[in-house]
N, C-alpha and C. Protein backbone atom coordinates (compact mmCIF):
# COMPACT_ATOMS: atom_id res chain seq x y z
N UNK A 1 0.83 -1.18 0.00
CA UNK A 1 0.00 0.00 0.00
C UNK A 1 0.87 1.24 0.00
N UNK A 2 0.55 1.89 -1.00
CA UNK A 2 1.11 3.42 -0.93
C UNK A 2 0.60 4.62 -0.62
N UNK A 3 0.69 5.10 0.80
CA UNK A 3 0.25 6.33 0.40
C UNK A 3 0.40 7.41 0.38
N UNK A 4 -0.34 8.39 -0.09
CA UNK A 4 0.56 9.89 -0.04
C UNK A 4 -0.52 10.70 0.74
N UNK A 5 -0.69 9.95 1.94
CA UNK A 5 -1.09 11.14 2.96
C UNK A 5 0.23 12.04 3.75
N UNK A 6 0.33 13.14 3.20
CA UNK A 6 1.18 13.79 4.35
C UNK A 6 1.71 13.88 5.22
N UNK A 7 0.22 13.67 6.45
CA UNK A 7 -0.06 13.88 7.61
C UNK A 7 0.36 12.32 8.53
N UNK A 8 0.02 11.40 7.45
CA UNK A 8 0.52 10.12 8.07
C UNK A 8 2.32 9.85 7.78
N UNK A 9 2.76 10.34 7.22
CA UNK A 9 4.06 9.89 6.70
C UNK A 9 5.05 11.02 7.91
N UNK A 10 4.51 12.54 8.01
CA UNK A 10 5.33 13.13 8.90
C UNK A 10 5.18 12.77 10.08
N UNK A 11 4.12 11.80 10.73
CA UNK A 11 4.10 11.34 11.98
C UNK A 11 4.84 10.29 12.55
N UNK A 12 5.43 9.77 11.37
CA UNK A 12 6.50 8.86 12.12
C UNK A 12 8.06 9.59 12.01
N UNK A 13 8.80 9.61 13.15
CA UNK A 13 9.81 10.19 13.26
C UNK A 13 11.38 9.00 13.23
N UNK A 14 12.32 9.50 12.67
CA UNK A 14 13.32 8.64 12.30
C UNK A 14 13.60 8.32 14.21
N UNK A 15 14.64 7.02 14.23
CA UNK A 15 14.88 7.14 15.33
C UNK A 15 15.85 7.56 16.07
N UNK A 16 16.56 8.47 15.22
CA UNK A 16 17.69 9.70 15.71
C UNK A 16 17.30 10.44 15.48
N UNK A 17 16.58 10.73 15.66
CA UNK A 17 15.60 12.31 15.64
C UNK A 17 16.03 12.86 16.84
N UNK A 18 16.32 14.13 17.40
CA UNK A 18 16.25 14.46 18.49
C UNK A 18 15.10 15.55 18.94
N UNK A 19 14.48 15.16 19.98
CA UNK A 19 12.73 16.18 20.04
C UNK A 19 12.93 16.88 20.60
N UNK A 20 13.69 16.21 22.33
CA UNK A 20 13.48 17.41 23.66
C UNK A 20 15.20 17.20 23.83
N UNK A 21 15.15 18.34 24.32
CA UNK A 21 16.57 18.90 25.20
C UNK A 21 16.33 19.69 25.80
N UNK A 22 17.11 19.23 27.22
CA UNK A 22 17.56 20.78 28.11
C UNK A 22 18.43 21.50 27.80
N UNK A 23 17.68 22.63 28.77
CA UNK A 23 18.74 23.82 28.58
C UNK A 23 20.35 23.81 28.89
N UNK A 24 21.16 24.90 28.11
CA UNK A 24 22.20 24.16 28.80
C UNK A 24 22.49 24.42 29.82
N UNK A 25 21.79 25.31 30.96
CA UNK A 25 22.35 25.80 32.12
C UNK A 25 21.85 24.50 32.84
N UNK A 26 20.62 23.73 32.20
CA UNK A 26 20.04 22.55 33.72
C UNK A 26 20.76 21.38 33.11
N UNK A 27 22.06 21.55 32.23
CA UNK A 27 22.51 20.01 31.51
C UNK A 27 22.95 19.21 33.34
N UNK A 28 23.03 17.82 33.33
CA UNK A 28 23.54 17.59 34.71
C UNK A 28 25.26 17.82 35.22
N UNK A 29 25.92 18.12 33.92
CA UNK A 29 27.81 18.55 33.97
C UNK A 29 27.27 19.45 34.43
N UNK A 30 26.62 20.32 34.07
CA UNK A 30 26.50 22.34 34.70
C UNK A 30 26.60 22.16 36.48
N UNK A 31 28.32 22.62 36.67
CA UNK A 31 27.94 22.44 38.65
C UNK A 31 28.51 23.97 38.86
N UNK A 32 27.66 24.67 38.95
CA UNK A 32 27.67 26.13 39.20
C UNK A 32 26.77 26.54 40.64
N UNK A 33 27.52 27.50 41.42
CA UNK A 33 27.24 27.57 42.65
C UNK A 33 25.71 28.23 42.59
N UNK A 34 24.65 28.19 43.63
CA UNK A 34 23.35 28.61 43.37
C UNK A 34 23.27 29.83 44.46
N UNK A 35 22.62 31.30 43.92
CA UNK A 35 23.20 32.32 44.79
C UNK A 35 21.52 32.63 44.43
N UNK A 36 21.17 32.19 46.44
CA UNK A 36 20.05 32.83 46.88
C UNK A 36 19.69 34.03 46.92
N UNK A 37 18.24 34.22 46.07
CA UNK A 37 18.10 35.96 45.99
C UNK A 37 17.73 36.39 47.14
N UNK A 38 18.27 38.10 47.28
CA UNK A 38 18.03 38.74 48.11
C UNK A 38 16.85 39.21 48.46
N UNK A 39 16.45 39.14 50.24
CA UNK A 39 14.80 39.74 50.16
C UNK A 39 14.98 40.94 49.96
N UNK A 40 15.73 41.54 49.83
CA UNK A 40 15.91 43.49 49.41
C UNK A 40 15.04 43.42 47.98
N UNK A 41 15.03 42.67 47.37
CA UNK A 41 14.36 42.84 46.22
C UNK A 41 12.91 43.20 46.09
N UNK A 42 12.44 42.70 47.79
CA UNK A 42 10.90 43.07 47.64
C UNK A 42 10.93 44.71 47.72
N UNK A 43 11.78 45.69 48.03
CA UNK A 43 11.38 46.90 47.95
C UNK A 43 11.27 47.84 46.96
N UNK A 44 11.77 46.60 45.93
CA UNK A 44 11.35 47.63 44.73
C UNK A 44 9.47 47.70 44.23
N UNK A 45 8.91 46.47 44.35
CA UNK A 45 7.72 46.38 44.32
C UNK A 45 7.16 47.57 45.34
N UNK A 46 7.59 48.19 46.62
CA UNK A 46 6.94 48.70 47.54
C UNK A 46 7.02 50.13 47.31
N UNK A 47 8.22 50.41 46.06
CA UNK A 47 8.37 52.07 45.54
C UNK A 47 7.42 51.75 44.58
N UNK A 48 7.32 51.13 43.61
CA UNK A 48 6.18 51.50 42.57
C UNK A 48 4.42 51.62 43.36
N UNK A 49 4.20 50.34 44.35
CA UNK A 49 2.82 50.16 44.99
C UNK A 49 2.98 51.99 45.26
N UNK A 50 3.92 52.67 46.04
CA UNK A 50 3.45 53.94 46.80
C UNK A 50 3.96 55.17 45.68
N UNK A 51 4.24 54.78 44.92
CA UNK A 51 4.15 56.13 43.33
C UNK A 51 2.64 55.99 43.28
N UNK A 52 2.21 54.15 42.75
CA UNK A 52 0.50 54.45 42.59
C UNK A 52 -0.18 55.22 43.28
N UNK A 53 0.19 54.92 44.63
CA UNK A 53 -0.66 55.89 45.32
C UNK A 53 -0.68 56.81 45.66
N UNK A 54 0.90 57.55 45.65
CA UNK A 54 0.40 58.67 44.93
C UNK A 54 -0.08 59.55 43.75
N UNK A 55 -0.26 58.39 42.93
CA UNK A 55 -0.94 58.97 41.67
C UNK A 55 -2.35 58.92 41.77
N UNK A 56 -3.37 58.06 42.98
CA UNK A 56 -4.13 57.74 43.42
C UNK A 56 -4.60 58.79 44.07
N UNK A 57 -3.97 59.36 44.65
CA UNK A 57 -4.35 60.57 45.75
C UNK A 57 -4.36 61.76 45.15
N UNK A 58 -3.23 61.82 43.89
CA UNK A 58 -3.32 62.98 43.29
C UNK A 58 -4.74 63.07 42.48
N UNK A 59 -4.90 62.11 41.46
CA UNK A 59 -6.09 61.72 40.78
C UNK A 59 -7.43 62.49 41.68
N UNK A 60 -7.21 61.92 42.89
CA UNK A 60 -8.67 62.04 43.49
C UNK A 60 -8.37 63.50 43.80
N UNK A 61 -7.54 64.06 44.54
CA UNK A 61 -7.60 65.56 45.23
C UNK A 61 -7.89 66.15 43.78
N UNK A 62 -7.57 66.18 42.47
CA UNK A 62 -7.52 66.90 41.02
C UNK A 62 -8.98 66.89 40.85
N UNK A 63 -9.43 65.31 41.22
CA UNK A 63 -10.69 65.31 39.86
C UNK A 63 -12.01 64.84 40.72
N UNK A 64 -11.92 65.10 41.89
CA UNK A 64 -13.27 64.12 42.44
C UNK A 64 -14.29 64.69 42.55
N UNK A 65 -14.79 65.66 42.44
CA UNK A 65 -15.13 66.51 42.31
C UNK A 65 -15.99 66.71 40.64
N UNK A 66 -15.50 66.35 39.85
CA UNK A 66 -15.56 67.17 38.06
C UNK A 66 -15.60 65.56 37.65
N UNK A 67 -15.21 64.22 37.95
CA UNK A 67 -15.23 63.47 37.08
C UNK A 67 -15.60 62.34 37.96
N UNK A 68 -16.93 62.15 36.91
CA UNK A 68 -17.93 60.66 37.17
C UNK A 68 -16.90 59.53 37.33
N UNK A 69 -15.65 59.49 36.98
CA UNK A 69 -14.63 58.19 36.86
C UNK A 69 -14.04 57.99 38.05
N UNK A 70 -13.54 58.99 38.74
CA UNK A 70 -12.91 59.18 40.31
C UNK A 70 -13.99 59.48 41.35
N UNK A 71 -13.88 58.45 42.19
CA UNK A 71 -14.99 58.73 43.60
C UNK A 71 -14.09 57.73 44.61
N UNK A 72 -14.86 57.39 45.62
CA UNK A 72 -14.19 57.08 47.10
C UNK A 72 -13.40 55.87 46.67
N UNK A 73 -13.38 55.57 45.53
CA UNK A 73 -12.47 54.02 45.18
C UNK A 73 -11.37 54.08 44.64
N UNK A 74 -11.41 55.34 44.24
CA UNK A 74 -9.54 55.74 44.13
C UNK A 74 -9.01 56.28 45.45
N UNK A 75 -9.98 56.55 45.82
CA UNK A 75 -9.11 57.19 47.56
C UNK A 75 -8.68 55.67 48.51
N UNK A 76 -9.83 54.86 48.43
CA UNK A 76 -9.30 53.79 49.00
C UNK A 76 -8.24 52.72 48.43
N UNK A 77 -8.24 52.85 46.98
CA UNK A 77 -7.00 52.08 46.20
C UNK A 77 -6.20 52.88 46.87
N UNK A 78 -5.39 53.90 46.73
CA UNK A 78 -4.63 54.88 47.33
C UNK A 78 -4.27 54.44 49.13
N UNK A 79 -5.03 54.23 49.50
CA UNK A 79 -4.76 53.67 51.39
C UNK A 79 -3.81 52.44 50.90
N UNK A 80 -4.91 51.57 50.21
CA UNK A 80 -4.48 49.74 50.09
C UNK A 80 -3.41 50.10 49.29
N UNK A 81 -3.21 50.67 48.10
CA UNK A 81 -1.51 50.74 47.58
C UNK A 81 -0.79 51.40 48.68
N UNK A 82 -0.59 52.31 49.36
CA UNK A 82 0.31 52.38 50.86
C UNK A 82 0.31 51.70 51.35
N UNK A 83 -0.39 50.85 52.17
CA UNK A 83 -0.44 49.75 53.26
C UNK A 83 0.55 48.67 52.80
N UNK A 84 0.46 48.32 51.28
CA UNK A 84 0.72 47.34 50.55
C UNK A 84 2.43 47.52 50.25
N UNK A 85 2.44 48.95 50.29
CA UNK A 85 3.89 50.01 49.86
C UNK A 85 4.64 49.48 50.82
N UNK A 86 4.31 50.60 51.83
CA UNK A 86 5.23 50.08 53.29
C UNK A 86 5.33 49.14 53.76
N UNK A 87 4.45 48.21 53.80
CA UNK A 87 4.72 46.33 53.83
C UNK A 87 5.89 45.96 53.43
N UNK A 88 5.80 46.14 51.91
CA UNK A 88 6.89 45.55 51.12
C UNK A 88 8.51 45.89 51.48
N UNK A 89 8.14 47.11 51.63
CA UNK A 89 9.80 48.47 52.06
C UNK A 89 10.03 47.44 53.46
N UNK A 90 9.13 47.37 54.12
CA UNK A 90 9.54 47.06 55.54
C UNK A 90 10.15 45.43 55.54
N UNK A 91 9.31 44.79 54.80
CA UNK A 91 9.82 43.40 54.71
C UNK A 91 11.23 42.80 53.66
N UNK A 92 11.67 43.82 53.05
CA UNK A 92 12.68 43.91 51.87
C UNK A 92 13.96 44.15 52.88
N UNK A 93 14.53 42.83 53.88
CA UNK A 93 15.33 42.87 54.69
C UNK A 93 16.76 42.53 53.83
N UNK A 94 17.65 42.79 53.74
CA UNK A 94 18.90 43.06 53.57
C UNK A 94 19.59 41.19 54.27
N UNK A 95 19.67 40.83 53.04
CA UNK A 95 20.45 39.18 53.81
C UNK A 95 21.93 39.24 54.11
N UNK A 96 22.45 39.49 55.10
CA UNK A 96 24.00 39.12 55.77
C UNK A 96 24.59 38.06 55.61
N UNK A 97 23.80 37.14 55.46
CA UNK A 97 23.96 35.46 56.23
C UNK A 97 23.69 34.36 55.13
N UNK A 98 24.76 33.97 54.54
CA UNK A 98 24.12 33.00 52.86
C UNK A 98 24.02 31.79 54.02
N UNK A 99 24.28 30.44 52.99
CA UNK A 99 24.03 29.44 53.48
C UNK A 99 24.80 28.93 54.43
N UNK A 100 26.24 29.32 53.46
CA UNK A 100 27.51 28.75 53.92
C UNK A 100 27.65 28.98 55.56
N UNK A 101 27.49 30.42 55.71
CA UNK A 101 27.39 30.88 57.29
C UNK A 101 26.66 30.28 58.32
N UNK A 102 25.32 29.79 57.74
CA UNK A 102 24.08 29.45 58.53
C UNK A 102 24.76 27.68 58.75
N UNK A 103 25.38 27.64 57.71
CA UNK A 103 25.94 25.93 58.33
C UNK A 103 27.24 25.68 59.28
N UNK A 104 27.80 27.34 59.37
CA UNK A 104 28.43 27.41 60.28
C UNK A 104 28.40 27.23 61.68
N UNK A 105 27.03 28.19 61.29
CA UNK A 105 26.80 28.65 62.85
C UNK A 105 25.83 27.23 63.63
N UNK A 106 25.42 26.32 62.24
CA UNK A 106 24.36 25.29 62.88
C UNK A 106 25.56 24.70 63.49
N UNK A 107 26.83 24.22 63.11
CA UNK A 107 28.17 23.36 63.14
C UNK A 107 27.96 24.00 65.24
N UNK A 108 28.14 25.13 64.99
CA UNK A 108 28.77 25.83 66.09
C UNK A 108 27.42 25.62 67.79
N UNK A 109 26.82 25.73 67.07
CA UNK A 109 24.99 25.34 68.25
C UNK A 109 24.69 24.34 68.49
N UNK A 110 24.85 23.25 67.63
CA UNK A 110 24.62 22.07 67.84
C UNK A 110 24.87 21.14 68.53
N UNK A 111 26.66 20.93 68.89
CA UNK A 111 26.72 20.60 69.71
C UNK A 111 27.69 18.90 69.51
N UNK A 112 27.41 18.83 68.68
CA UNK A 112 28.12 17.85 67.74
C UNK A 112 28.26 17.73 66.56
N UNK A 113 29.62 16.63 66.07
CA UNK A 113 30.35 16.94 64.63
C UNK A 113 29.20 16.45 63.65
N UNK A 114 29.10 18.04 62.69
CA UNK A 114 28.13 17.57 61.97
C UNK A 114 28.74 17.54 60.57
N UNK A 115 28.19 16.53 59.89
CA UNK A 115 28.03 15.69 58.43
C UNK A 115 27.33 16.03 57.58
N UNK A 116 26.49 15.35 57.43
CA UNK A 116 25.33 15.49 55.82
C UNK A 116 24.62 16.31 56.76
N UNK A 117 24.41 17.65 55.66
CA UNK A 117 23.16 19.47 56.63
C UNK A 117 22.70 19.55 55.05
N UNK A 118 21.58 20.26 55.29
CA UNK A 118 20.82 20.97 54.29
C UNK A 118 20.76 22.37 54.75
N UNK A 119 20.04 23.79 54.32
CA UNK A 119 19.90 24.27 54.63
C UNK A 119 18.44 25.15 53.47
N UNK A 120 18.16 25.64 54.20
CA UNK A 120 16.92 26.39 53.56
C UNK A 120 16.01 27.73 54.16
N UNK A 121 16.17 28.22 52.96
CA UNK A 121 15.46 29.68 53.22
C UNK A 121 14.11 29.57 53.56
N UNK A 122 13.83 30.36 54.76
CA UNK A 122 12.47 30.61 55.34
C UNK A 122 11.90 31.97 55.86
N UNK A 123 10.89 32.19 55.88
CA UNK A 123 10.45 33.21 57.15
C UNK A 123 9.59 33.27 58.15
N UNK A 124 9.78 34.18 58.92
CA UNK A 124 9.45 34.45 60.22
C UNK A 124 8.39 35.68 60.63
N UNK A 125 7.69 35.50 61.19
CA UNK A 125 7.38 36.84 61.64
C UNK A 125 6.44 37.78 60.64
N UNK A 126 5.63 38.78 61.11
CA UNK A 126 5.06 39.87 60.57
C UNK A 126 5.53 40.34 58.97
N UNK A 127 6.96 40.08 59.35
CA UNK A 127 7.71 41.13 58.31
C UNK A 127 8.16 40.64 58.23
N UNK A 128 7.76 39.24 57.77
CA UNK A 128 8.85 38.39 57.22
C UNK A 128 10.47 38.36 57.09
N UNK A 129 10.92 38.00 58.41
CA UNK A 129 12.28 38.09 58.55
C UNK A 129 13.04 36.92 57.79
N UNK A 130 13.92 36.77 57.13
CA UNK A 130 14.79 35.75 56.22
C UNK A 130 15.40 35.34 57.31
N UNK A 131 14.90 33.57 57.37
CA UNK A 131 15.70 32.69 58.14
C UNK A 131 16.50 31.44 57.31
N UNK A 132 17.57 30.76 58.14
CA UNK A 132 17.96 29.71 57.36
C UNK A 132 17.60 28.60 58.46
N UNK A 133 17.30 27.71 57.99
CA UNK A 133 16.54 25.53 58.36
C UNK A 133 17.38 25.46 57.96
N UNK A 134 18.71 25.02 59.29
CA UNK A 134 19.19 23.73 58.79
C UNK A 134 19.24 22.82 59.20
N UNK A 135 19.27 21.40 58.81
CA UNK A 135 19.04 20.04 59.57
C UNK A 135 20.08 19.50 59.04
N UNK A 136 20.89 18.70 60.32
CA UNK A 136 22.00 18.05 59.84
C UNK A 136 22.01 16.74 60.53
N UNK A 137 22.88 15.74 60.16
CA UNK A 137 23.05 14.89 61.13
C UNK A 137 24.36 14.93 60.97
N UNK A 138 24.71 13.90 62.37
CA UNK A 138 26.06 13.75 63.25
C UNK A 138 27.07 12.96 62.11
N UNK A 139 28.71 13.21 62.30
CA UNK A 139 29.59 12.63 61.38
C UNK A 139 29.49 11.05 61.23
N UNK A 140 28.83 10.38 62.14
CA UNK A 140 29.17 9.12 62.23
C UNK A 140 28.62 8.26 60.61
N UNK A 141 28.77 7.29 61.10
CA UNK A 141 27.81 6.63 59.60
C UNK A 141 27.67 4.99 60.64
N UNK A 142 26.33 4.91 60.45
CA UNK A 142 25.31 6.19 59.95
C UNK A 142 25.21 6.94 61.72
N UNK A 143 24.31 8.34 61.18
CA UNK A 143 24.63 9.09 62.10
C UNK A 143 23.46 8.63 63.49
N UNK A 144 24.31 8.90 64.44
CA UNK A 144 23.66 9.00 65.97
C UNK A 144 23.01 9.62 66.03
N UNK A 145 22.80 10.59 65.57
CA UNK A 145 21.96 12.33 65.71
C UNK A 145 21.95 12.59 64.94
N UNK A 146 20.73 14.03 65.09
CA UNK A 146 20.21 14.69 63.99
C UNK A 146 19.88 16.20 64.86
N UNK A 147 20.01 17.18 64.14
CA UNK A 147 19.67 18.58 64.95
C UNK A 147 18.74 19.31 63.72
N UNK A 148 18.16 20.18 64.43
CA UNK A 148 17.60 21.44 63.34
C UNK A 148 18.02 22.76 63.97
N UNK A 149 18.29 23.67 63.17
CA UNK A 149 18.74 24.99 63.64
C UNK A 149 18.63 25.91 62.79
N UNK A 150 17.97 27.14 63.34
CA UNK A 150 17.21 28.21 62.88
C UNK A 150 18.18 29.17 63.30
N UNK A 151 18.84 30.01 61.94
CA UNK A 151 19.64 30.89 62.05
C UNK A 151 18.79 32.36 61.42
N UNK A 152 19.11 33.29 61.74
CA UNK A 152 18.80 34.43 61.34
C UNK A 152 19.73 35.11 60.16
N UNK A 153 18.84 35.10 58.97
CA UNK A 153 19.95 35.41 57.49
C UNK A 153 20.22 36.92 57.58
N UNK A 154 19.58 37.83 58.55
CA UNK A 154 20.09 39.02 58.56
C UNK A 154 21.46 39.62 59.31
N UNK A 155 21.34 38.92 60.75
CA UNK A 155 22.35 38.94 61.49
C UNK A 155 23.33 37.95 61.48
N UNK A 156 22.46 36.88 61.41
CA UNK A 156 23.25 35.79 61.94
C UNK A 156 22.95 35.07 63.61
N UNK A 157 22.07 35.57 63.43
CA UNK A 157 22.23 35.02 65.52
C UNK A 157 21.46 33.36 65.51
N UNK A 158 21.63 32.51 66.27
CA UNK A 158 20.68 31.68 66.42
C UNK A 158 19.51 31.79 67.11
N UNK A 159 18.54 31.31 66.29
CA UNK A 159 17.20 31.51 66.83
C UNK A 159 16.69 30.61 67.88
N UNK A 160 17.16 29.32 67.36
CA UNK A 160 16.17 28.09 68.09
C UNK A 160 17.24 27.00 67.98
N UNK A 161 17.48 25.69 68.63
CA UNK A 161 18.05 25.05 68.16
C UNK A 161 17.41 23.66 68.53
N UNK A 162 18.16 22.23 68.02
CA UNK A 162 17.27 21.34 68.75
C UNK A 162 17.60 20.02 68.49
N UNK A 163 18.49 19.07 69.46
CA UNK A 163 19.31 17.84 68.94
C UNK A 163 19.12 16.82 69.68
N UNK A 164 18.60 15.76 68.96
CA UNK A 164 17.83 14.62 69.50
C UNK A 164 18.95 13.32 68.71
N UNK A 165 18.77 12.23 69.26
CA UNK A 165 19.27 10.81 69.07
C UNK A 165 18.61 10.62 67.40
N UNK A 166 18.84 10.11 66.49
CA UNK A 166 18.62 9.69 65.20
C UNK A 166 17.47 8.55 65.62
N UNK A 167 16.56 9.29 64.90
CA UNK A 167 14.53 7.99 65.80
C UNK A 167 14.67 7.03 64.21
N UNK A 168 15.75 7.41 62.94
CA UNK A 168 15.99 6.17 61.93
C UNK A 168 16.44 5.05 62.01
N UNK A 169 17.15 4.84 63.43
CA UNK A 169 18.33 4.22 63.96
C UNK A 169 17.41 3.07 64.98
N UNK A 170 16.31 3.57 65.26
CA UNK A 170 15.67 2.30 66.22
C UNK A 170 14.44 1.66 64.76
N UNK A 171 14.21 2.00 63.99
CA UNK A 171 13.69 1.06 62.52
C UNK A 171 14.89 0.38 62.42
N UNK A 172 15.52 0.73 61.72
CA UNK A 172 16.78 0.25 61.62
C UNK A 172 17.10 -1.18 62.21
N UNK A 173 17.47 -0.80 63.17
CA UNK A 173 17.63 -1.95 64.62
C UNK A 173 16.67 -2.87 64.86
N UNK A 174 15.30 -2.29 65.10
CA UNK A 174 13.97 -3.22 65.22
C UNK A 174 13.88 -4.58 63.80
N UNK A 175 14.43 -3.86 62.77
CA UNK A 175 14.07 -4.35 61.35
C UNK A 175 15.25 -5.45 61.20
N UNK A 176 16.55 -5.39 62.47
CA UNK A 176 17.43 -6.51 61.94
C UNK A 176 17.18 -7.81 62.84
């Protein structure tokens, strides 16, 4: 059978065809260090929210009066873009403290030699303060312990800390 449908003949693909590829930054050779963004970045969102509003306030003091388009809902956009402004300004904290530090300081609180840590960005608080989670366990293999420790990415101080016996280690045991 021959045929000259088009549509059927371009649907089969040779089998060196190549379809999908990654990018080359996510190839798995790519080992390039990963540089956590700064929360300072939220304050740029918090200068434009409070330009709106004052373009909000200007709008209304100009025209509220003379134009059916402006009434009490640009005055109140105008509050909620401030509220929303200074939020942002206030929570756009300045990070001191990358990872590397925060696994320092977990090394240093903990209390024992620590091994395999993760660490991870979090927040805290009202105003969202930038914290670092890190959880590590002890050098041994496999490890005795395990801690978590809450560092502060602005200063650096420890927040919380907290180191218990490894609870993988009695499965473990039960299971031999």
């Amino acid at each position: 059978m021959n045929s000259t449908d088009p549509v059927a003949e371009s649907s089969v693909a040779p089998a060196d065809d190549i379809r999908d590829e990654l990018p080359e930054d996510l190839q798995p050779e790519f080992a390039g260090a990963y540089q956590f963004p700064d929360n300072s970045r939220r304050r740029i969102p918090g200068y434009i929210y409070l330009t709106l509003a004052a373009g909000c306030f200007a709008w209304y003091a100009t025209s509220a009066d003379s134009s059916a388009i402006v009434n009490g809902g640009t005055l109140w956009a105008g509050i909620l873009l401030t509220a929303v402004g200074l939020f942002s300004i206030s929570s756009g904290w300045r990070m001191h403290v990358d990872e590397r530090d925060a696994l320092v300081a977990a090394q240093q609180a903990i209390g024992f030699p620590v091994g395999h840590a993760s660490a991870q960005q979090v927040w805290h608080g009202i105003r969202s303060r930038p914290t670092w989670r890190v959880f590590c366990y002890s050098a041994e293999e496999p490890p005795l312990q395990r801690g978590l420790v809450l560092v502060d990415a602005v200063d650096g101080r420890v927040l919380q800390h907290l180191a218990e016996p490894n609870p993988e280690l009695d499965t473990v045991d039960g299971a031999a």
